[in-house]
N, C-alpha and C. Protein backbone atom coordinates (compact mmCIF):
# COMPACT_ATOMS: atom_id res chain seq x y z
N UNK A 1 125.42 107.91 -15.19
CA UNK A 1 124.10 108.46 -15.44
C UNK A 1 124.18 109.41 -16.64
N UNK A 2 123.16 109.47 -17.48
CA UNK A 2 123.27 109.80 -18.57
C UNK A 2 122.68 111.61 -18.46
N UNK A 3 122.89 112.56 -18.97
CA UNK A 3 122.46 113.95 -18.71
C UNK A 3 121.58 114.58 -19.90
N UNK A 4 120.74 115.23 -19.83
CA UNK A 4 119.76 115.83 -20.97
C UNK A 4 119.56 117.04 -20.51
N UNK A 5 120.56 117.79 -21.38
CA UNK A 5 120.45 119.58 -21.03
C UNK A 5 120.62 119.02 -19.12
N UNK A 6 119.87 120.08 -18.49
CA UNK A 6 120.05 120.12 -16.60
C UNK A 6 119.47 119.16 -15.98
N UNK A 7 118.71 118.44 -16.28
CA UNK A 7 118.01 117.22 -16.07
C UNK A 7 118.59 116.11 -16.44
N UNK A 8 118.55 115.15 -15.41
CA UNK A 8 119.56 113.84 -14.99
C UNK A 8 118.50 113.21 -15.49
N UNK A 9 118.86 112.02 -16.38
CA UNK A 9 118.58 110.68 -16.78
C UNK A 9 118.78 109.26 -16.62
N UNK A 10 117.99 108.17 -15.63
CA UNK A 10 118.40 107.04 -15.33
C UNK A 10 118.02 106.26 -16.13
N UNK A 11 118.36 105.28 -16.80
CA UNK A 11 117.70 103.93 -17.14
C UNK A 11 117.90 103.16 -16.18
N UNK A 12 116.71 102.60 -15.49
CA UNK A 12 116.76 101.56 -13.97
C UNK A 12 115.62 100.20 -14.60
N UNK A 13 116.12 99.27 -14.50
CA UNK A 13 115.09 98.38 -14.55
C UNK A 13 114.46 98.45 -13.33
N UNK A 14 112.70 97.43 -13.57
CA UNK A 14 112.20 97.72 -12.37
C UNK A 14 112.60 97.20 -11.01
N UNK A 15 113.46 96.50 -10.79
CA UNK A 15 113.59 96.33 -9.21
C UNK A 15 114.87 96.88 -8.91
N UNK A 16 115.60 97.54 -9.85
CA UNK A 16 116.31 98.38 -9.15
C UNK A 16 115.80 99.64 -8.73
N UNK A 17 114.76 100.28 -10.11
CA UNK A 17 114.56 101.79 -9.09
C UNK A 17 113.44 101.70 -8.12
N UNK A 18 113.24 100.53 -7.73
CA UNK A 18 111.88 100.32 -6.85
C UNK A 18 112.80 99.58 -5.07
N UNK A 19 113.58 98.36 -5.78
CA UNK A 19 114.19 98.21 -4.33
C UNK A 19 115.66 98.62 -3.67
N UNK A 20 116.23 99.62 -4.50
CA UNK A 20 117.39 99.95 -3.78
C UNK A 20 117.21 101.27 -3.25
N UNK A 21 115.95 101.27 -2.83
CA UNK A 21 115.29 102.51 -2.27
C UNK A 21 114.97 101.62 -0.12
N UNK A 22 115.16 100.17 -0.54
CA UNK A 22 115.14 99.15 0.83
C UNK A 22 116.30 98.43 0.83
N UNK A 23 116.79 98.18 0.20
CA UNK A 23 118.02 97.06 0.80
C UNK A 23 119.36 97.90 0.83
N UNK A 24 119.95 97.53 1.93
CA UNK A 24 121.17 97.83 2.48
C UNK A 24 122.31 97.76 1.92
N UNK A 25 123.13 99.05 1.78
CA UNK A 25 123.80 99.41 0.65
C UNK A 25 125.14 98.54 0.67
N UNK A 26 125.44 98.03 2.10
CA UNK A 26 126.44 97.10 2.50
C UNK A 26 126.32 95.47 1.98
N UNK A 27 124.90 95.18 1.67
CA UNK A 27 124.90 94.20 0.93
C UNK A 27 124.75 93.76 -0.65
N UNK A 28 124.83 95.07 -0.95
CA UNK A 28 124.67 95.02 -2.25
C UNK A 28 126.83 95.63 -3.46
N UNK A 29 127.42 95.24 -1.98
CA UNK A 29 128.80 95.30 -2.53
C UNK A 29 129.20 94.50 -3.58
N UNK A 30 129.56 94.86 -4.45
CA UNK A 30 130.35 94.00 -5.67
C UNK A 30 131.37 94.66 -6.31
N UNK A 31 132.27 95.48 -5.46
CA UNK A 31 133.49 95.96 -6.31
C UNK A 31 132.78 97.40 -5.95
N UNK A 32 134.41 98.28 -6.39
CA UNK A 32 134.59 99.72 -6.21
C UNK A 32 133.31 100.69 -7.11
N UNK A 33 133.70 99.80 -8.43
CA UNK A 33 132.42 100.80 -9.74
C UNK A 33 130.87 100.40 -9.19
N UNK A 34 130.80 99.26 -8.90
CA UNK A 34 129.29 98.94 -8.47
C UNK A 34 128.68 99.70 -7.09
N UNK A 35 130.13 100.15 -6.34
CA UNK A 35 128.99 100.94 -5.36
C UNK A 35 129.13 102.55 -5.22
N UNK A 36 129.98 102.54 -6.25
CA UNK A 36 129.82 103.93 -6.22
C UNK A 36 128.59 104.39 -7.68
N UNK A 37 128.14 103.87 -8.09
CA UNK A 37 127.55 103.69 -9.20
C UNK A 37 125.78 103.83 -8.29
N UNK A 38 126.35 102.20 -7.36
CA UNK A 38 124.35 102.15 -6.36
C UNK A 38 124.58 103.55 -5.70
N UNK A 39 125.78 104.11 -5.09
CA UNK A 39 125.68 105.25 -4.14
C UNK A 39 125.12 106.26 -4.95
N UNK A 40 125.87 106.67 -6.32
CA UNK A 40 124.68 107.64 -6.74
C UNK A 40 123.58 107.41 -6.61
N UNK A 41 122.89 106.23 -7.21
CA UNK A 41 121.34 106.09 -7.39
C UNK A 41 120.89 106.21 -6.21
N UNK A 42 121.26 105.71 -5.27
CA UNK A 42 120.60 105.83 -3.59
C UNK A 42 120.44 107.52 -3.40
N UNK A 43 121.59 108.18 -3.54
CA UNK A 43 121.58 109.60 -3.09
C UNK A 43 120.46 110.46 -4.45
N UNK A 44 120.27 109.72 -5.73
CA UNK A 44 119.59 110.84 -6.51
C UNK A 44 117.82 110.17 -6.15
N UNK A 45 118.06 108.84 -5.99
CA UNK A 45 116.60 108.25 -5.44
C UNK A 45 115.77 109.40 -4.44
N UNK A 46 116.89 109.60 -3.33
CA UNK A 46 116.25 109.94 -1.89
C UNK A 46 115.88 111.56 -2.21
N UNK A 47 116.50 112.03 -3.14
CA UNK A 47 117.00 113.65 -3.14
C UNK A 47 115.07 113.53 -3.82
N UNK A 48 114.60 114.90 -2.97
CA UNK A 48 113.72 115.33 -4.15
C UNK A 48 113.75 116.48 -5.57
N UNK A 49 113.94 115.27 -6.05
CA UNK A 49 114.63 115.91 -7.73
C UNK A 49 113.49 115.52 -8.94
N UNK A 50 114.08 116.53 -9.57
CA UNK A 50 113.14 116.65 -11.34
C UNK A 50 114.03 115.58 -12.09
N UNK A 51 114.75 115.12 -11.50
CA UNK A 51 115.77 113.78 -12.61
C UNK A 51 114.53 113.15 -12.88
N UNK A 52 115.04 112.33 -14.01
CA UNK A 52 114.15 112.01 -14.95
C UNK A 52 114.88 110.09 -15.00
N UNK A 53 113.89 109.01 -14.27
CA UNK A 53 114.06 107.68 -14.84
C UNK A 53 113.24 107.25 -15.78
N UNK A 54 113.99 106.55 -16.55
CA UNK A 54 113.22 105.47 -17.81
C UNK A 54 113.51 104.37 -17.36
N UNK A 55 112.38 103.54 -17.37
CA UNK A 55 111.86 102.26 -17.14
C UNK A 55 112.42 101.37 -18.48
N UNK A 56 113.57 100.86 -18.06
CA UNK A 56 114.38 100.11 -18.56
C UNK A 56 113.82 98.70 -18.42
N UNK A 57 113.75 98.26 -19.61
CA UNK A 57 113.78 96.49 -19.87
C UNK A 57 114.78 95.80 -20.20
N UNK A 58 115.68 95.14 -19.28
CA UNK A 58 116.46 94.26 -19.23
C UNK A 58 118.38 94.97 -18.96
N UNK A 59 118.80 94.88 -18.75
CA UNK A 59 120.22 95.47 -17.70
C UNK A 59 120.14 96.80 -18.27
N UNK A 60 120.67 97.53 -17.11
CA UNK A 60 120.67 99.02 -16.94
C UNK A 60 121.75 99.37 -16.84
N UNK A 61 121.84 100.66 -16.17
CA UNK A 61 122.93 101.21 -15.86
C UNK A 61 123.59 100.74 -14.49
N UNK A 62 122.75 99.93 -13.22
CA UNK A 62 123.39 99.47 -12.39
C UNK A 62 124.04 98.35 -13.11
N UNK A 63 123.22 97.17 -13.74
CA UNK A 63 124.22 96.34 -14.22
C UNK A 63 125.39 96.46 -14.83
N UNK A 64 125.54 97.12 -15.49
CA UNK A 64 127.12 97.14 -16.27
C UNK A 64 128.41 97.37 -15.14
N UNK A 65 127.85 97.84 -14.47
CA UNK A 65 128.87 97.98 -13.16
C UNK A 65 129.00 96.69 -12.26
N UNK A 66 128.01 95.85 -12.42
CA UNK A 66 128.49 94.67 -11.54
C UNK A 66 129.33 93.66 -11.43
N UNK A 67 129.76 92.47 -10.77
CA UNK A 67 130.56 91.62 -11.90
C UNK A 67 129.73 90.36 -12.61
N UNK A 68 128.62 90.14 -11.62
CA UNK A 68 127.95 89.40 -12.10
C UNK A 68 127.16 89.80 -13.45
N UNK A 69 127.50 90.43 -13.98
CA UNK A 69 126.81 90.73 -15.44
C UNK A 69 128.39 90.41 -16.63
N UNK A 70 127.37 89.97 -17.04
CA UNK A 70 128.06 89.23 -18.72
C UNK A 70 127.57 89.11 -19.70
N UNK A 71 128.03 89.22 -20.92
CA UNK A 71 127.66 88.85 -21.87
C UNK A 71 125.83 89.78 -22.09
N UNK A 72 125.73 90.76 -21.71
CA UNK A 72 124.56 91.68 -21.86
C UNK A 72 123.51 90.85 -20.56
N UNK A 73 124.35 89.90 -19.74
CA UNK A 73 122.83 89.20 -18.91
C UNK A 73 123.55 89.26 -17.46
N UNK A 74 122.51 89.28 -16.35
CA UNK A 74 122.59 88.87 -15.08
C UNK A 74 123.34 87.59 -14.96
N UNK A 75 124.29 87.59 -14.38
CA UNK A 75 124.33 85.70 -14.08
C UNK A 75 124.78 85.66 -12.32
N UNK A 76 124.05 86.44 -11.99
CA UNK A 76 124.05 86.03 -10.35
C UNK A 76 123.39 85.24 -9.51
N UNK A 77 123.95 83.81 -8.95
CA UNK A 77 123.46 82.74 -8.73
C UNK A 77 122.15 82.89 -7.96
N UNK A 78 122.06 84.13 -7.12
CA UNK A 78 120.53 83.92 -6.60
C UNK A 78 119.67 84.03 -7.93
N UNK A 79 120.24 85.22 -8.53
CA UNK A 79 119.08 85.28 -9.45
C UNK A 79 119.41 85.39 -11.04
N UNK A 80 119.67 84.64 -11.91
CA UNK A 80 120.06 84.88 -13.18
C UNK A 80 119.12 86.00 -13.76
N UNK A 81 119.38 86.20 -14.98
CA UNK A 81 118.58 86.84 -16.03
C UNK A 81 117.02 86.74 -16.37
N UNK A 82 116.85 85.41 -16.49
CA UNK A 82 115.54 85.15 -16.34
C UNK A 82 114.71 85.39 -15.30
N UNK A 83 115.25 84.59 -13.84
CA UNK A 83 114.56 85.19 -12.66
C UNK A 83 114.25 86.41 -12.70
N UNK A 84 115.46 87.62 -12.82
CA UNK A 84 115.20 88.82 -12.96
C UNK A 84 114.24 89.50 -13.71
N UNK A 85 114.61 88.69 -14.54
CA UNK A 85 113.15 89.91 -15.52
C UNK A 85 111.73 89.42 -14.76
N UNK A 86 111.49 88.42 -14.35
CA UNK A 86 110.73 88.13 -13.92
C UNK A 86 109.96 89.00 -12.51
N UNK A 87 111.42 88.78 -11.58
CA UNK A 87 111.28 90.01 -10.60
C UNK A 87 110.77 91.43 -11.37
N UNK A 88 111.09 91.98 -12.17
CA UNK A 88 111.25 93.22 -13.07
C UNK A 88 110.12 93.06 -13.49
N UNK A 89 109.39 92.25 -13.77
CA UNK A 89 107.61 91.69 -14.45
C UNK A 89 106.78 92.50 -12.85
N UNK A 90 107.19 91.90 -12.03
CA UNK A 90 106.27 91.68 -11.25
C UNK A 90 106.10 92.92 -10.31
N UNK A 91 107.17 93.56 -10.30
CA UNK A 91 107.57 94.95 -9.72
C UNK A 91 106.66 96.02 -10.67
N UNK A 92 106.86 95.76 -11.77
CA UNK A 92 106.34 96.50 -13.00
C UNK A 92 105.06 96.95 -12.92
N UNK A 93 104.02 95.38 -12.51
CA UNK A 93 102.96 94.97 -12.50
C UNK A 93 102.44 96.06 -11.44
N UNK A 94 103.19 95.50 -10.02
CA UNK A 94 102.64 96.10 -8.86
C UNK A 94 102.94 97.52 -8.27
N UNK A 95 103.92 98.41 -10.11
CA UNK A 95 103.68 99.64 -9.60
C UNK A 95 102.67 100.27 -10.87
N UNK A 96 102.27 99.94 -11.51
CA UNK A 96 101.58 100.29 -12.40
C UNK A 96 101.95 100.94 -13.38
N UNK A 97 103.38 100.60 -13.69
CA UNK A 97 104.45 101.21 -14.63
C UNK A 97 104.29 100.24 -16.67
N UNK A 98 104.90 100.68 -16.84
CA UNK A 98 104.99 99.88 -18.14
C UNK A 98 107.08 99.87 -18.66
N UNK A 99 107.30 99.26 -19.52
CA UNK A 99 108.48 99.72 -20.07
C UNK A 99 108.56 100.52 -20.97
N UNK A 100 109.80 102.10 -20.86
CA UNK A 100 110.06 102.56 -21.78
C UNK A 100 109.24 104.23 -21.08
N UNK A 101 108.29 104.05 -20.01
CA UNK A 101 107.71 105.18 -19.47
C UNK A 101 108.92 105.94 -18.51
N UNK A 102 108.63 107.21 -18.80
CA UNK A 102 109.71 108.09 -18.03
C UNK A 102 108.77 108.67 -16.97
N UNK A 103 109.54 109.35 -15.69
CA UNK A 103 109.00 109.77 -15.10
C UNK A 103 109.78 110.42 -13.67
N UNK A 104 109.74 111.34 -13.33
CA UNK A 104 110.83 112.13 -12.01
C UNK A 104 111.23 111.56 -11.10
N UNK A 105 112.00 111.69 -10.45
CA UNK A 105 112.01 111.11 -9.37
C UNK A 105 111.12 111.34 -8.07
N UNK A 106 110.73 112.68 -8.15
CA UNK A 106 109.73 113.02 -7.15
C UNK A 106 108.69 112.14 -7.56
N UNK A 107 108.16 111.63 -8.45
CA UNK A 107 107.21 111.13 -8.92
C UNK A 107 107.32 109.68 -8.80
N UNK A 108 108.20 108.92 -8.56
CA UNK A 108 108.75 107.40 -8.37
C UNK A 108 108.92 107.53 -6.90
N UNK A 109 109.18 108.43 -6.02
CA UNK A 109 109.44 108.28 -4.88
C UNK A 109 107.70 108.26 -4.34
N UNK A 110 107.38 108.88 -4.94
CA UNK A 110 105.23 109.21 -4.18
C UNK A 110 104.73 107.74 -4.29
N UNK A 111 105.34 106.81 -5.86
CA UNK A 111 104.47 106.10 -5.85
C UNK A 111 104.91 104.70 -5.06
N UNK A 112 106.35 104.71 -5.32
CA UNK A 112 106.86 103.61 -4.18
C UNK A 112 106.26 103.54 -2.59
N UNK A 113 106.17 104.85 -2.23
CA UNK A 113 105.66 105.47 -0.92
C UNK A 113 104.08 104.49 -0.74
N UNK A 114 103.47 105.22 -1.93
CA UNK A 114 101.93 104.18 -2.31
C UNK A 114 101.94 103.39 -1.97
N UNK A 115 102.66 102.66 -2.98
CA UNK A 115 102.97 101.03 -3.32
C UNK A 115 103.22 99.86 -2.41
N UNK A 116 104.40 100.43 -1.68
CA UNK A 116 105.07 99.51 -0.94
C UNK A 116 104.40 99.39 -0.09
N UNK A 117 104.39 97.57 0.94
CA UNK A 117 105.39 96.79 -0.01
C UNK A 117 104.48 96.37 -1.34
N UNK A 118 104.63 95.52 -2.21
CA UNK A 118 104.28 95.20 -3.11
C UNK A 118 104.21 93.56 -2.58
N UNK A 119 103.22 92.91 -3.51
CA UNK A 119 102.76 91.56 -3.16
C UNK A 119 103.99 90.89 -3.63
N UNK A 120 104.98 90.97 -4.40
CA UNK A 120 105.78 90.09 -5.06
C UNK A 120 106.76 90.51 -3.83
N UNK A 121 106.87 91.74 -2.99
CA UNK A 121 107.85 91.65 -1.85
C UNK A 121 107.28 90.91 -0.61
N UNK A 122 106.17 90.76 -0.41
CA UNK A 122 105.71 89.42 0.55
C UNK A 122 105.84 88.22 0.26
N UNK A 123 105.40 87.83 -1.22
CA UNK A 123 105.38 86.46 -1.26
C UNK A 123 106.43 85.79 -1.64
N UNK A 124 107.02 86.38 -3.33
CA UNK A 124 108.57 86.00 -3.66
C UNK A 124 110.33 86.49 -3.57
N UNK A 125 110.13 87.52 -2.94
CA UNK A 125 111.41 88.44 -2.87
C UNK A 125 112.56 87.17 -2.14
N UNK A 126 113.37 87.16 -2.80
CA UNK A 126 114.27 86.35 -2.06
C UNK A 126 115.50 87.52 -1.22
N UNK A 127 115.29 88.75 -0.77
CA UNK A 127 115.87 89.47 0.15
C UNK A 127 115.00 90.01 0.77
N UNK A 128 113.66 89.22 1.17
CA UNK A 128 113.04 90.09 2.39
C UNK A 128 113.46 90.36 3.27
N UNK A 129 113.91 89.14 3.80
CA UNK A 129 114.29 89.19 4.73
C UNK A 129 115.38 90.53 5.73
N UNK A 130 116.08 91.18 4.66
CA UNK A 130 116.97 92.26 5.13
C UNK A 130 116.01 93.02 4.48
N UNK A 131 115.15 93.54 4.21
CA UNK A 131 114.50 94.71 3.26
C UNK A 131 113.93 95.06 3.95
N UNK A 132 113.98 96.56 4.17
CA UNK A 132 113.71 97.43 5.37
C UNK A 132 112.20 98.14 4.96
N UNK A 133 111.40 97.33 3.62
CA UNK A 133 110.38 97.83 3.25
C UNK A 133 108.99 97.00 4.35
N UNK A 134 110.09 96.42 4.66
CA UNK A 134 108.72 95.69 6.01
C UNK A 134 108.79 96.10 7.42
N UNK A 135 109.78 97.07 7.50
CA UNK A 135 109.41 97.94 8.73
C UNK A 135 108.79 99.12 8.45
N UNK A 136 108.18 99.89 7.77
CA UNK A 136 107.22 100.38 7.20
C UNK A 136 105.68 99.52 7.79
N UNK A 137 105.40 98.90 7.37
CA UNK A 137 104.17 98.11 6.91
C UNK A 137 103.71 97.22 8.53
């Protein structure tokens, strides 16, 4: 995570800082750097903090830690690069975000709170099924 003066800085694309706020941190294992990497974001997600995310278009700071990232792209068989951005379109859409907008975390946590679930987590999410954003709802 990147630092600016006392204030923490994420670049998250959108379905990471929107769904690893629901899916289970046990399934999202891919090696030692990748979860200690999601464990921060989970613990600075939940914290109510003045950190500061930017709405990242296209791999972030979770990706570089994964293994399924290469060559600057996703290549994880559920969901390549393309799918993803796509997911990342539609997350985008249904939080009323844009790319490149910053904004707190207290302020991403209110609107997820809003938000969720989001229509693209009913109709296309291919991990609803474990996503704990539908015991909520």
């Amino acid at each position: 995570m990147e630092s600016a003066g006392a204030v923490e800085t994420m670049r998250l694309r959108p379905h990471h800082l929107f769904c690893s706020r629901f899916l289970p941190l046990e399934l999202l294992m891919r090696g030692e750097g990748f979860a200690r990497v999601v464990e921060e974001l989970k613990l600075l997600t939940e914290a109510e903090s003045e950190a500061v995310v930017l709405v990242n278009e296209g791999p972030d700071q979770v990706c570089e830690y994964c293994p399924d990232y290469a060559d600057g792209r996703c290549r994880n068989p559920v969901g390549d690069e393309e799918k993803v951005r796509k997911w990342d379109q539609r997350v985008l859409d249904g939080l009323g975000l844009s790319y490149g907008q910053k904004l707190t975390v207290r302020d991403l946590q209110a609107l997820v709170e809003e938000k969720a679930p989001l229509d693209f987590c009913r109709d296309r999410c291919p991990w609803k099924s474990v996503c704990s954003v539908f015991a909520r709802s």
